[in-house]
N, C-alpha and C. Protein backbone atom coordinates (compact mmCIF):
# COMPACT_ATOMS: atom_id res chain seq x y z
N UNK A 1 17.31 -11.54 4.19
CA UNK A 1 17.76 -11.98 2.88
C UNK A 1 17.37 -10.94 1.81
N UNK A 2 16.02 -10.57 2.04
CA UNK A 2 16.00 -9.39 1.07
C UNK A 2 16.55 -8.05 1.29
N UNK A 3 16.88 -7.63 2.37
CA UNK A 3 17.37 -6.63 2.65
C UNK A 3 18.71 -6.86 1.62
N UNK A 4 19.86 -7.55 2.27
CA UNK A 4 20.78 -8.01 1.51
C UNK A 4 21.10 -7.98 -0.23
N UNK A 5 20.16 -8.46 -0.72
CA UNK A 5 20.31 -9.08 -2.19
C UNK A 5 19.52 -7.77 -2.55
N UNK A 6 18.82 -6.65 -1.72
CA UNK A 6 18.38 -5.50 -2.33
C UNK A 6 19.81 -4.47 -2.42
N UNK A 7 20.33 -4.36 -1.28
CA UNK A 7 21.59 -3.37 -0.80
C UNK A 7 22.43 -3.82 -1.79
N UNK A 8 22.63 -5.35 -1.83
CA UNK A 8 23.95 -5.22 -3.23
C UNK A 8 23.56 -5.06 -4.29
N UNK A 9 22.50 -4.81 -4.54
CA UNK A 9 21.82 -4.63 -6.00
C UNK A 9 21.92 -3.07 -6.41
N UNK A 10 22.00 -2.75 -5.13
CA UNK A 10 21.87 -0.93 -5.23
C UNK A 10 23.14 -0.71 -5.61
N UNK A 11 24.91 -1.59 -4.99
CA UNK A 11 25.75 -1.21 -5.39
C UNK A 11 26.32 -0.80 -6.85
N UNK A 12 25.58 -2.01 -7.50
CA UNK A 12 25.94 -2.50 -9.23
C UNK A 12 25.39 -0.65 -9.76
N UNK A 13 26.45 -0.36 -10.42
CA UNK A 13 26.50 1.08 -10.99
C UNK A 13 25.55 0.84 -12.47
N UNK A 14 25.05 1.71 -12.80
CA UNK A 14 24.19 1.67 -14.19
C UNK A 14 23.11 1.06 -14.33
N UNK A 15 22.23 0.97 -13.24
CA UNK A 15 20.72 0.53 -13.16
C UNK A 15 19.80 1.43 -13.36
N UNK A 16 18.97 1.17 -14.62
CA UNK A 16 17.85 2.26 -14.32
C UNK A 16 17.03 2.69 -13.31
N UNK A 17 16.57 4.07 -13.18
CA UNK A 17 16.10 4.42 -11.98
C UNK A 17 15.11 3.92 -11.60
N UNK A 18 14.20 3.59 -12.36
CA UNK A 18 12.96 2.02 -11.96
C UNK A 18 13.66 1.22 -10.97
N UNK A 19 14.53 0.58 -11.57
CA UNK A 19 14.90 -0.57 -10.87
C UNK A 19 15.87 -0.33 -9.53
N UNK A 20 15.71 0.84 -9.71
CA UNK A 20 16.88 1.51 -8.29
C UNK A 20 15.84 1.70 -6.97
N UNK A 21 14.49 2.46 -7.44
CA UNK A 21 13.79 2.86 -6.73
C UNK A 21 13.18 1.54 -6.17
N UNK A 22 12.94 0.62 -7.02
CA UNK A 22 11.89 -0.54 -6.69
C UNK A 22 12.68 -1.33 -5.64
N UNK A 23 14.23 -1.58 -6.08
CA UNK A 23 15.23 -1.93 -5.17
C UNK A 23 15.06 -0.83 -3.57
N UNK A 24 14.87 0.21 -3.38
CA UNK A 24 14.93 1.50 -2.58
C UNK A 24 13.35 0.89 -1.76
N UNK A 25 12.41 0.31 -2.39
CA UNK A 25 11.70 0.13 -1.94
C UNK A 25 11.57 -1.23 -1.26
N UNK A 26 12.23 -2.34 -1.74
CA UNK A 26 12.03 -3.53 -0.77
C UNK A 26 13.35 -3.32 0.30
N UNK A 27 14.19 -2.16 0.26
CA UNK A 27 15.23 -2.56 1.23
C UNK A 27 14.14 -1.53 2.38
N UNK A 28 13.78 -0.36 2.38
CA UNK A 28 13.40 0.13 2.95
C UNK A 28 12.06 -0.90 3.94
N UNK A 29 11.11 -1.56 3.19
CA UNK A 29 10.08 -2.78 3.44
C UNK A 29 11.06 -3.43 4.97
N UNK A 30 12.37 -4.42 4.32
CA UNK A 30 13.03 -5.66 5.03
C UNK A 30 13.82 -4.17 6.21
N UNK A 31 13.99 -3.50 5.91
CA UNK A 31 14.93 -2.41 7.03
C UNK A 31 13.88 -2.44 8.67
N UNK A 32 12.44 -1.85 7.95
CA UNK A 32 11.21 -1.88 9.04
C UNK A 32 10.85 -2.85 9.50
N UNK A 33 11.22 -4.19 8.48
CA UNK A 33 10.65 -5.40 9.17
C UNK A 33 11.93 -5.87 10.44
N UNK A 34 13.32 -5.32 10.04
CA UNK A 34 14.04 -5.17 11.10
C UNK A 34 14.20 -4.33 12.34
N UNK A 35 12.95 -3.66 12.28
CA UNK A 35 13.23 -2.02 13.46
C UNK A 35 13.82 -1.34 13.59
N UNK A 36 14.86 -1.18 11.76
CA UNK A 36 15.76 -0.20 11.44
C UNK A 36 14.88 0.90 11.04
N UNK A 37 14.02 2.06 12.02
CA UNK A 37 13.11 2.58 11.51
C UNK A 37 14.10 3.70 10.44
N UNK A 38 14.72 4.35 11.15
CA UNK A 38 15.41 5.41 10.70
C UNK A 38 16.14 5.03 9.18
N UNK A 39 16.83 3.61 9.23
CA UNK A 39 17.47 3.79 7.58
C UNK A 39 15.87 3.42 6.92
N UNK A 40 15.09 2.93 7.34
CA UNK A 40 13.87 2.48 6.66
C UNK A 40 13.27 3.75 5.98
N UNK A 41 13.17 4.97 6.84
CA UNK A 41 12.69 5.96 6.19
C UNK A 41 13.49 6.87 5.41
N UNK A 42 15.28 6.34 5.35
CA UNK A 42 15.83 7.21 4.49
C UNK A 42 15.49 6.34 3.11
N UNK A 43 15.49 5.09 3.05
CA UNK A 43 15.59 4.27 1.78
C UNK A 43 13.99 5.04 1.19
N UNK A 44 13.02 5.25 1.61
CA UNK A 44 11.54 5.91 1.26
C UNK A 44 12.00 6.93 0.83
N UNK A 45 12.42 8.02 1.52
CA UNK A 45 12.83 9.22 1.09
C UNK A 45 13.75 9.57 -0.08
N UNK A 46 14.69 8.78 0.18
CA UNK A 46 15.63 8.83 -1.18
C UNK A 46 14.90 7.94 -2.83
N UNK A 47 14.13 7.03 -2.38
CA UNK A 47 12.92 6.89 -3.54
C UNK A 47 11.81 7.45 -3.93
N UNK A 48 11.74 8.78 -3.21
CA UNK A 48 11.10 10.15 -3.82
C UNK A 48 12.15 10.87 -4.39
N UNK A 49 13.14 11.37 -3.83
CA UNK A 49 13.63 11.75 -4.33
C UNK A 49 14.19 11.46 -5.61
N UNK A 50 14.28 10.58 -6.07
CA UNK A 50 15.05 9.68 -7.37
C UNK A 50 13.67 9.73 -7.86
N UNK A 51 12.87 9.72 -8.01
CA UNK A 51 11.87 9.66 -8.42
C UNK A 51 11.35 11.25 -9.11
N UNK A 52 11.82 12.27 -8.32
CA UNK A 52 11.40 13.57 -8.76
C UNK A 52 12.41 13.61 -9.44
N UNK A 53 13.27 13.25 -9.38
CA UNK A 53 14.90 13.75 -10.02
C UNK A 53 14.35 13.23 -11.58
N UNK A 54 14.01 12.04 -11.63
CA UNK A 54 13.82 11.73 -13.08
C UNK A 54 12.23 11.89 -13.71
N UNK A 55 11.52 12.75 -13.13
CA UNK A 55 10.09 13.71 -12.80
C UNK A 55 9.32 12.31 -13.46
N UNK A 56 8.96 10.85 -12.72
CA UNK A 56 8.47 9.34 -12.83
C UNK A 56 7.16 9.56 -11.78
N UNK A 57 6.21 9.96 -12.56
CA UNK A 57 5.17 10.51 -11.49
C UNK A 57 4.65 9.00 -11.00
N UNK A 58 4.49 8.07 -12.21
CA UNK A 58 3.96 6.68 -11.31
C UNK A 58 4.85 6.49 -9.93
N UNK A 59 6.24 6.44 -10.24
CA UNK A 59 7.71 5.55 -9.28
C UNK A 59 7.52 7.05 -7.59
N UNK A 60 7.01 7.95 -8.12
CA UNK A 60 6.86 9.41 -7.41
C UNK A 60 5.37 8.79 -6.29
N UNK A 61 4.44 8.60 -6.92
CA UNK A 61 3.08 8.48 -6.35
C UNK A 61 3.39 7.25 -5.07
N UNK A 62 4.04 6.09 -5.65
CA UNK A 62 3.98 4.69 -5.41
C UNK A 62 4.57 4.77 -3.75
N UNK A 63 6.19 6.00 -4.46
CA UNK A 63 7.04 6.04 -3.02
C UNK A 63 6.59 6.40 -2.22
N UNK A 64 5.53 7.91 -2.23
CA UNK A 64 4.77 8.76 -1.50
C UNK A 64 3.79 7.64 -0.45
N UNK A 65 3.50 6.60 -1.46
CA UNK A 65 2.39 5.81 -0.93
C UNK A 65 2.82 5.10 0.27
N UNK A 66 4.33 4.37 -0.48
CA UNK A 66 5.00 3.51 0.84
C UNK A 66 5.69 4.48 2.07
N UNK A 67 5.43 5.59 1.91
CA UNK A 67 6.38 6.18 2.95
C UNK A 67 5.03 6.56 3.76
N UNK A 68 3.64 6.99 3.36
CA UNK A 68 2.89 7.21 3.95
C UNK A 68 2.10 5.86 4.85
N UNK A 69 2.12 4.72 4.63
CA UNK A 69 2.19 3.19 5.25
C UNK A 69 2.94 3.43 5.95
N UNK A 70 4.74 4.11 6.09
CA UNK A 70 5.55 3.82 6.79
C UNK A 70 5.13 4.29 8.23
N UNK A 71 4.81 5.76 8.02
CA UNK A 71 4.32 6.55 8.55
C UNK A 71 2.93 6.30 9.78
N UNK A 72 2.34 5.66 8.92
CA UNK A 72 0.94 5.27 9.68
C UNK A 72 1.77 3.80 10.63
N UNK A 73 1.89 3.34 10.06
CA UNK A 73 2.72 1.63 11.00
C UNK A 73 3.35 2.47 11.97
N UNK A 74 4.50 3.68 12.14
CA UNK A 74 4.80 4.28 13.16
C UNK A 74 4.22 5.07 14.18
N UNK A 75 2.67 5.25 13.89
CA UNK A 75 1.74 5.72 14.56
C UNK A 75 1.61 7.17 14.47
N UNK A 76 2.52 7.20 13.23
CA UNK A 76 2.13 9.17 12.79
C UNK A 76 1.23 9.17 11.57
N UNK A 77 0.07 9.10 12.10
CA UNK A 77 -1.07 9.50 11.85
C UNK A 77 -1.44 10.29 10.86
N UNK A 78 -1.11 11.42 11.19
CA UNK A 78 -1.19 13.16 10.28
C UNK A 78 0.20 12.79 9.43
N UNK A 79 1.40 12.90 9.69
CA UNK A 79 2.03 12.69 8.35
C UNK A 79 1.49 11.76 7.70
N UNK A 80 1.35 10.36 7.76
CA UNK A 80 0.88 9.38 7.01
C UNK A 80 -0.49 9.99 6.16
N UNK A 81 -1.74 10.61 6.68
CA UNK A 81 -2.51 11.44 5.67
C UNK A 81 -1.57 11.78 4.66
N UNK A 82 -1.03 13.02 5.37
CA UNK A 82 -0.14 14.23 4.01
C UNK A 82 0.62 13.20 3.05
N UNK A 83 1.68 12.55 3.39
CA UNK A 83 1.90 11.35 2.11
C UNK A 83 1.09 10.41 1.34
N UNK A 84 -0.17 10.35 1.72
CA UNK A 84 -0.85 9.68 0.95
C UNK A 84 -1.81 10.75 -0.04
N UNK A 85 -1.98 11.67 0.63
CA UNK A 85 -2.73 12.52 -0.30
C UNK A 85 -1.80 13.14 -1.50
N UNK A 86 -0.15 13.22 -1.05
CA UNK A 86 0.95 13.65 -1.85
C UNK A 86 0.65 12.33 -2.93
N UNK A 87 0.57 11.32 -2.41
CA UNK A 87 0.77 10.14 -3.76
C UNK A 87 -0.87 10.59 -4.53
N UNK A 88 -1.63 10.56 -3.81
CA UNK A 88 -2.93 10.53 -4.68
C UNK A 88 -3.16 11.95 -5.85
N UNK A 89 -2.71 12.99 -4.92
CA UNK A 89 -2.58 13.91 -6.21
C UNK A 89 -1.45 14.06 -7.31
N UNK A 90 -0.11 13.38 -7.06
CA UNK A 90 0.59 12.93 -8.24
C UNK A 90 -0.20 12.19 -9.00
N UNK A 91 -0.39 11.05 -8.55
CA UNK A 91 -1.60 9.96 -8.90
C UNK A 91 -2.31 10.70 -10.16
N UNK A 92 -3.25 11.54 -9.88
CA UNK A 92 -3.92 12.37 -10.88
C UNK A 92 -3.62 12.76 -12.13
N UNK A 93 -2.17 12.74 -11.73
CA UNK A 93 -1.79 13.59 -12.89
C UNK A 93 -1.40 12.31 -14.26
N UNK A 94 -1.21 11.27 -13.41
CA UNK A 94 -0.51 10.26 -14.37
C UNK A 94 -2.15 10.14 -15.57
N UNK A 95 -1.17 10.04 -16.85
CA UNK A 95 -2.13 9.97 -17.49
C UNK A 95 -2.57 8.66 -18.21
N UNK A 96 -1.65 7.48 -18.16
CA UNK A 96 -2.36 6.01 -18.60
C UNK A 96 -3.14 5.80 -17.50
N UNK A 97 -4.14 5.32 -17.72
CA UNK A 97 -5.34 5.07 -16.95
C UNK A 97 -5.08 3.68 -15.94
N UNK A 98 -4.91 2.84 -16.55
CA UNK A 98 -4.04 1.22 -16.07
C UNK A 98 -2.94 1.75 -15.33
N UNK A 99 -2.27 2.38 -15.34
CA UNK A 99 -1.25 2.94 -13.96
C UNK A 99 -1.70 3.40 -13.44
N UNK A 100 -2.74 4.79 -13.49
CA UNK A 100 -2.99 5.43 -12.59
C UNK A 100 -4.37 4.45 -11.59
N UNK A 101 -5.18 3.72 -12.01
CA UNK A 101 -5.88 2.72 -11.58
C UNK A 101 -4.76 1.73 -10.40
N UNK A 102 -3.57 1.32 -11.23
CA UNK A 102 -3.11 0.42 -10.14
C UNK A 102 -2.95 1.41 -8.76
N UNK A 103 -2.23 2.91 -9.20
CA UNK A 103 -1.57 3.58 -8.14
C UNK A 103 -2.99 3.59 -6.91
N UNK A 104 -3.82 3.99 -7.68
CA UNK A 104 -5.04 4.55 -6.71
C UNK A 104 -5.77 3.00 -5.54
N UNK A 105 -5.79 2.06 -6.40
CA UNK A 105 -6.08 1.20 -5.53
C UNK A 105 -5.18 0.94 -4.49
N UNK A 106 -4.09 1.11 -4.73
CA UNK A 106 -3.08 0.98 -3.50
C UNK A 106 -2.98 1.72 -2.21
N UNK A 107 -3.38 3.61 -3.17
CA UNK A 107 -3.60 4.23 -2.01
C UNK A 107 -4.66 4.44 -1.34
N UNK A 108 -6.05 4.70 -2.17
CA UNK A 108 -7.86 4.53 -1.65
C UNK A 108 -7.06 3.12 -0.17
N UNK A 109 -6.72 1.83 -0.44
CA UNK A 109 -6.55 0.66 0.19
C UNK A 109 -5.83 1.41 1.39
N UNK A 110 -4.64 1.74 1.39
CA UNK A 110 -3.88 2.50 2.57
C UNK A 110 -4.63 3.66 3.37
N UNK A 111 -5.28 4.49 2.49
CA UNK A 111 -5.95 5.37 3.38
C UNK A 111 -7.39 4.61 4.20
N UNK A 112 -7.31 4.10 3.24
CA UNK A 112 -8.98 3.15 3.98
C UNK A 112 -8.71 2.41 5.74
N UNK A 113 -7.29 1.57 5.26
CA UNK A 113 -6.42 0.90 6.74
C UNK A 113 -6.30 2.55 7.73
N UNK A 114 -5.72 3.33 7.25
CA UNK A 114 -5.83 4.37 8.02
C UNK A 114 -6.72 4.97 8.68
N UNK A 115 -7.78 4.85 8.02
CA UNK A 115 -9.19 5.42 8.65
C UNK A 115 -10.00 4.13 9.43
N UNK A 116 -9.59 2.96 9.15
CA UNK A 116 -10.21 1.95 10.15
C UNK A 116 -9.23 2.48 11.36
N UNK A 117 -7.86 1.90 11.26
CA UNK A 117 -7.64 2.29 12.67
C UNK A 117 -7.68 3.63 13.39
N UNK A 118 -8.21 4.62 12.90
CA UNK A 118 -8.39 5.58 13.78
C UNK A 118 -9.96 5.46 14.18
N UNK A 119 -10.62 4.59 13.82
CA UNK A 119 -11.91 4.56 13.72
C UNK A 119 -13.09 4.95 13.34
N UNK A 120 -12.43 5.70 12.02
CA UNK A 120 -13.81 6.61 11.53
C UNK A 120 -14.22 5.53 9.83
N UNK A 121 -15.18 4.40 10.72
CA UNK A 121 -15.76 3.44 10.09
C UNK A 121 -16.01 3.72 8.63
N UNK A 122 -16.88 4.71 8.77
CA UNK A 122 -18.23 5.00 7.54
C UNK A 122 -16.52 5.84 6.23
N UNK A 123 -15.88 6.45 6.83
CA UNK A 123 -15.18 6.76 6.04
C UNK A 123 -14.09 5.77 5.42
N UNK A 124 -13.88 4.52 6.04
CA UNK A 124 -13.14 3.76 5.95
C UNK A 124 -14.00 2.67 4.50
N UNK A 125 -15.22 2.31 5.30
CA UNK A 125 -15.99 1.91 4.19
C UNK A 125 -15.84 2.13 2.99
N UNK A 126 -16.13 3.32 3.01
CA UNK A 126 -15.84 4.04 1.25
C UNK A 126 -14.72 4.12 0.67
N UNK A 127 -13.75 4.11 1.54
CA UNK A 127 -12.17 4.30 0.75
C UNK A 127 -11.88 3.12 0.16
N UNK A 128 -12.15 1.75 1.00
CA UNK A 128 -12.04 0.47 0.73
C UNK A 128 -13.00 0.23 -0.59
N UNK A 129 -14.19 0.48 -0.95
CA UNK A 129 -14.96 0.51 -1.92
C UNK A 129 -14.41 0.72 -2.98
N UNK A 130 -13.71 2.32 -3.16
CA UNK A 130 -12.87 3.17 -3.83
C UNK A 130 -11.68 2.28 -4.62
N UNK A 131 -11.36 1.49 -3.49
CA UNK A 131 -10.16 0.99 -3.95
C UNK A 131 -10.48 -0.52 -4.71
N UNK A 132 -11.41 -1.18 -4.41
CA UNK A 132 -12.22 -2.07 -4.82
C UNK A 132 -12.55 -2.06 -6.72
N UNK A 133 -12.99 -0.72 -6.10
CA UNK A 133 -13.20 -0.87 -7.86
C UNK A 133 -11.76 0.07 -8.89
N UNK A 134 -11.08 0.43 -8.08
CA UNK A 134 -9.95 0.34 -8.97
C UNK A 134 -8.80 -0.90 -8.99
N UNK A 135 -9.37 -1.99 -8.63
CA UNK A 135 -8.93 -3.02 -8.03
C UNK A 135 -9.36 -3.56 -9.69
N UNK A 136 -10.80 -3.50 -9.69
CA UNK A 136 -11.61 -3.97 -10.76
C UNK A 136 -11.21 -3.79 -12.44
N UNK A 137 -10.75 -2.41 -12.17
CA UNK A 137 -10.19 -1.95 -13.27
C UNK A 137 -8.99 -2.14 -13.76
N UNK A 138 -7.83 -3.31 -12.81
CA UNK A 138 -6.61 -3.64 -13.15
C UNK A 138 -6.82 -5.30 -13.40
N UNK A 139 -7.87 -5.22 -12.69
CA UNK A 139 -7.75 -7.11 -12.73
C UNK A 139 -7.85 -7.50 -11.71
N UNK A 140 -8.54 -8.26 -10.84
CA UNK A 140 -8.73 -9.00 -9.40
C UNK A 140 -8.41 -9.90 -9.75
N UNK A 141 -8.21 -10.98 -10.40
CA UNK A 141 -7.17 -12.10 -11.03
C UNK A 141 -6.03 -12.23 -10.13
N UNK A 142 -5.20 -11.05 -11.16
CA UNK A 142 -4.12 -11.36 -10.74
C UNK A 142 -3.78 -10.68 -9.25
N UNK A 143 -4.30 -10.21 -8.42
CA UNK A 143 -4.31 -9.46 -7.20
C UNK A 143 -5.09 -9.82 -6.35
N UNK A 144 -5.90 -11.25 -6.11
CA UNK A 144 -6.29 -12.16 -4.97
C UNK A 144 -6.27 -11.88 -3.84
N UNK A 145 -4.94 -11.91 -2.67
CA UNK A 145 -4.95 -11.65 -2.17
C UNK A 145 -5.11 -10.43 -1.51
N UNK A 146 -4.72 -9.36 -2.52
CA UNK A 146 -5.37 -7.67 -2.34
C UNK A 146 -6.45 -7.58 -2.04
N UNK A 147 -7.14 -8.31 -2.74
CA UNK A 147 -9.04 -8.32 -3.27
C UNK A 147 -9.26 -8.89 -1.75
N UNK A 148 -8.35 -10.09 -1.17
CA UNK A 148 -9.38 -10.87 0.14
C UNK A 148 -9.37 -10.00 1.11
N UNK A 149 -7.60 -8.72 1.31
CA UNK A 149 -7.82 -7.52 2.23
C UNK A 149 -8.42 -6.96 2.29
N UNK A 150 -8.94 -6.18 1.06
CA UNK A 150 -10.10 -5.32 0.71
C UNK A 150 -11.42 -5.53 0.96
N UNK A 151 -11.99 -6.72 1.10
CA UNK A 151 -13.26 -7.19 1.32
C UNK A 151 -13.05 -7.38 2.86
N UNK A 152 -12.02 -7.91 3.58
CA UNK A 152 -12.09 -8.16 4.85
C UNK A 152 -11.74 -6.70 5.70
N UNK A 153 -11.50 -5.95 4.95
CA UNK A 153 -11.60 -4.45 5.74
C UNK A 153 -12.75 -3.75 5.90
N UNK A 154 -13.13 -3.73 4.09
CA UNK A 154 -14.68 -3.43 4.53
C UNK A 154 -15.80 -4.16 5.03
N UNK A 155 -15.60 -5.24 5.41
CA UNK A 155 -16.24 -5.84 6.09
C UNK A 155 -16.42 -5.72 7.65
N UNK A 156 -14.85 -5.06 8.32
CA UNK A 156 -14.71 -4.92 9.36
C UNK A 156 -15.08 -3.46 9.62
N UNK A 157 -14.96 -3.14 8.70
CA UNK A 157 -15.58 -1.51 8.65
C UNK A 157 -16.92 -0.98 8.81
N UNK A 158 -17.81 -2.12 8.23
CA UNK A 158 -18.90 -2.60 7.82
C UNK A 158 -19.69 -2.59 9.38
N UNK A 159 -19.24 -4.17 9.69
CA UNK A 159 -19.21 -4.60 11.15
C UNK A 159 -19.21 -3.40 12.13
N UNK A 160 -18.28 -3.10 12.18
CA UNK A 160 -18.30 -1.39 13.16
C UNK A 160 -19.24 -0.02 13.09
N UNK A 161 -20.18 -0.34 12.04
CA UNK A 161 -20.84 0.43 12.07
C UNK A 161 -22.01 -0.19 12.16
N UNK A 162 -22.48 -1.59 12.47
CA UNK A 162 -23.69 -2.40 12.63
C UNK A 162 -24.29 -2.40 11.13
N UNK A 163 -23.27 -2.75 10.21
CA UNK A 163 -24.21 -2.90 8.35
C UNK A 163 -24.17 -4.09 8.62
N UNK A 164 -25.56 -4.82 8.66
CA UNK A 164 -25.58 -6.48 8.04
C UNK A 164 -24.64 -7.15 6.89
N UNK A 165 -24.48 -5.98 5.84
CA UNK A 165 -23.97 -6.85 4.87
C UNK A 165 -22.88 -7.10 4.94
N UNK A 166 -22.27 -7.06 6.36
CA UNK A 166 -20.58 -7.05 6.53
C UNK A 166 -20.16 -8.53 5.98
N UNK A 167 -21.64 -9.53 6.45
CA UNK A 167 -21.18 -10.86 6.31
C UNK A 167 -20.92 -11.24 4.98
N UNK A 168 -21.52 -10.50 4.07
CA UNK A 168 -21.02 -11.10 2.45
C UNK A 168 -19.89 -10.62 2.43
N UNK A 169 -19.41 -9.26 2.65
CA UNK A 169 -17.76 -8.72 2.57
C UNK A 169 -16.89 -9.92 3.01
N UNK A 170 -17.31 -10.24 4.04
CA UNK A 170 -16.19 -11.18 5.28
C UNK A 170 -16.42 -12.80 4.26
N UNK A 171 -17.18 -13.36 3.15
CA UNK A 171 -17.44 -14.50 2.59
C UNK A 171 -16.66 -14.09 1.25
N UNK A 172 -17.00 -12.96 0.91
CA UNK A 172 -16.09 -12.57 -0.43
C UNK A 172 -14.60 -12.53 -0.16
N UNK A 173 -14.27 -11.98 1.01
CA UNK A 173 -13.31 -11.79 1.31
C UNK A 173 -12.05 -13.36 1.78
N UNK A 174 -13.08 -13.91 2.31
CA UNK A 174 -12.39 -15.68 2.22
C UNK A 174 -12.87 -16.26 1.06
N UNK A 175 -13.43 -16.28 0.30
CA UNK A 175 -13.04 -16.84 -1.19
C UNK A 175 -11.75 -16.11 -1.82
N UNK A 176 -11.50 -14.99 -2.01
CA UNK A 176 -10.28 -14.50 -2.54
C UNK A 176 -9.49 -14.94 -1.72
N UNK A 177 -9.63 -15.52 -0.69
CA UNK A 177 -8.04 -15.28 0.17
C UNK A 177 -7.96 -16.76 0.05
N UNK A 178 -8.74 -17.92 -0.46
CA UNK A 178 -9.08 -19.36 -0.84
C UNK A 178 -8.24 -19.34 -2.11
N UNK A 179 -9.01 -18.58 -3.15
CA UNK A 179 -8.69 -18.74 -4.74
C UNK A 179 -7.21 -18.49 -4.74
N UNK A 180 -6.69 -17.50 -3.69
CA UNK A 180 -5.40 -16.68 -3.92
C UNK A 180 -4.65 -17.41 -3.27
N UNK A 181 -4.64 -18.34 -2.78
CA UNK A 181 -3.23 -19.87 -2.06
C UNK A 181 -3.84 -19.53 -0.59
N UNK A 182 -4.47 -19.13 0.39
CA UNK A 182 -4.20 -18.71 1.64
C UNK A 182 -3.44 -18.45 2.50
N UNK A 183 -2.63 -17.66 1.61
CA UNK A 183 -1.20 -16.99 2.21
C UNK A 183 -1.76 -15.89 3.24
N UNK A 184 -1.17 -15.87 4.59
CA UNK A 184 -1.60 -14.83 5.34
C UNK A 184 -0.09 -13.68 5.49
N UNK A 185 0.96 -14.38 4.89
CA UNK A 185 2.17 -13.30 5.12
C UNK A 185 2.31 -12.22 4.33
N UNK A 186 1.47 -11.40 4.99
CA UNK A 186 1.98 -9.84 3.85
C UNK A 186 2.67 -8.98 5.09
N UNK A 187 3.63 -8.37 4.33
CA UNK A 187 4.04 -7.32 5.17
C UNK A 187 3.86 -6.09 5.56
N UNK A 188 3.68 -6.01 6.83
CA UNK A 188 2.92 -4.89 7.04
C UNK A 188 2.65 -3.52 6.31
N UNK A 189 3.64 -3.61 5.68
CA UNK A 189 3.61 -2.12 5.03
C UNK A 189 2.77 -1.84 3.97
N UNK A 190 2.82 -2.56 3.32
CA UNK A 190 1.80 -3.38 2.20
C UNK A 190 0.23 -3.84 2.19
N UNK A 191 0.21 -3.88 3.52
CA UNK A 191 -1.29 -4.67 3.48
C UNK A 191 -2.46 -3.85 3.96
N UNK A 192 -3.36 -3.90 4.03
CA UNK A 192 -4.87 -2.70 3.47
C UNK A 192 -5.24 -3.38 4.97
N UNK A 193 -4.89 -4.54 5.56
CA UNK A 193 -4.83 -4.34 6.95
C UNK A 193 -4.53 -4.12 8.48
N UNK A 194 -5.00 -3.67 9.62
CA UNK A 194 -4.30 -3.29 10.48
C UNK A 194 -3.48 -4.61 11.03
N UNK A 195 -2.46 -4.79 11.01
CA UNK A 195 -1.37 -5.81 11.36
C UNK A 195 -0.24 -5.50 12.40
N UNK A 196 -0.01 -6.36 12.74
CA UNK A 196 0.99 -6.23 14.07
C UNK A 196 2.23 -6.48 13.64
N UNK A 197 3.02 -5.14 13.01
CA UNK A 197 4.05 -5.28 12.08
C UNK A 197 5.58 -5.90 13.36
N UNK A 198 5.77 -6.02 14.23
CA UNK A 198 6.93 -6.84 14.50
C UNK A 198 6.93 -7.62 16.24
């Protein structure tokens, strides 16, 4: 359904490029959740591209971010790095602080999932931290369920390296995921944890 109501949305001529890309981005999301890998990664690609075209370093960082998720969910590893470090040093450059805060928690969160599943714990720890407190700096309010991933990663991160305090991560981490409805459906591409996308 979202694939759909994204694709005809793309048809309607005279949409700003925000809303083209953001569209570029949930069709690409519902494409992978179909095992259309290949249009999945043109809809990513062509939302960099539209993105440099109108030089939108936030809409630039964000795409980099989802294509580097795409990347890692397909089990490419090393590209998935290089696109996330591509979003994080656009990232840099953005200069409202409240954007560049949202961008970074998204990606610190993605690289952090990345470094749990390859298993390099202690580095995973910290990215999740990283992203934690730029989490902090947008609002954990309104981003609940982000906040219950984030605590339940580093917690598992935690856990894997024998830190006691994994168990407050893993208690913080089910209160946010309590406060936030206890929705467990995020889609893989999206979520700061390792998930069994289909």
């Amino acid at each position: 359904k979202a694939l759909k109501m994204s694709e005809d949305a793309l048809k309607i001529p005279g949409a700003k490029h925000t809303t083209t890309i953001s569209l570029m981005h949930v069709a690409g999301m519902a494409t992978f959740g179909l095992g259309e890998y290949d249009i999945s990664n043109k809809y990513f690609q062509d939302a960099i591209l539209l993105a440099k075209q109108h030089n939108n370093l936030f809409y630039l960082s964000l795409s980099y971010s989802l294509a580097g998720s795409f990347a890692d969910e397909k089990g490419e590893f090393h590209e998935s790095q290089q696109l996330l470090e591509k979003a994080e040093s656009v990232a840099n450059t953005v200069t409202n602080e409240h954007s560049k805060a949202r961008l970074m928690f998204n990606i610190k969160g993605h690289q952090a999932k990345l470094r749990l599943k390859q298993g390099k714990y202690l580095e995973a720890s910290l990215l999740y931290k990283a992203s934690l407190s730029n989490l902090e700096t947008i609002g954990i309010r309104s981003n609940l369920i982000q906040a219950s991933e984030l605590n339940e990663g580093l917690a598992l991160a935690l856990e894997s390296i024998n830190r006691k305090d994994s168990t407050y991560y893993h208690t913080v981490a089910d209160y946010f995921f309590q406060q936030g409805g206890g929705k467990k459906e995020i889609n893989c591409l999206i979520s700061f944890l390792p998930r069994q996308c289909n």
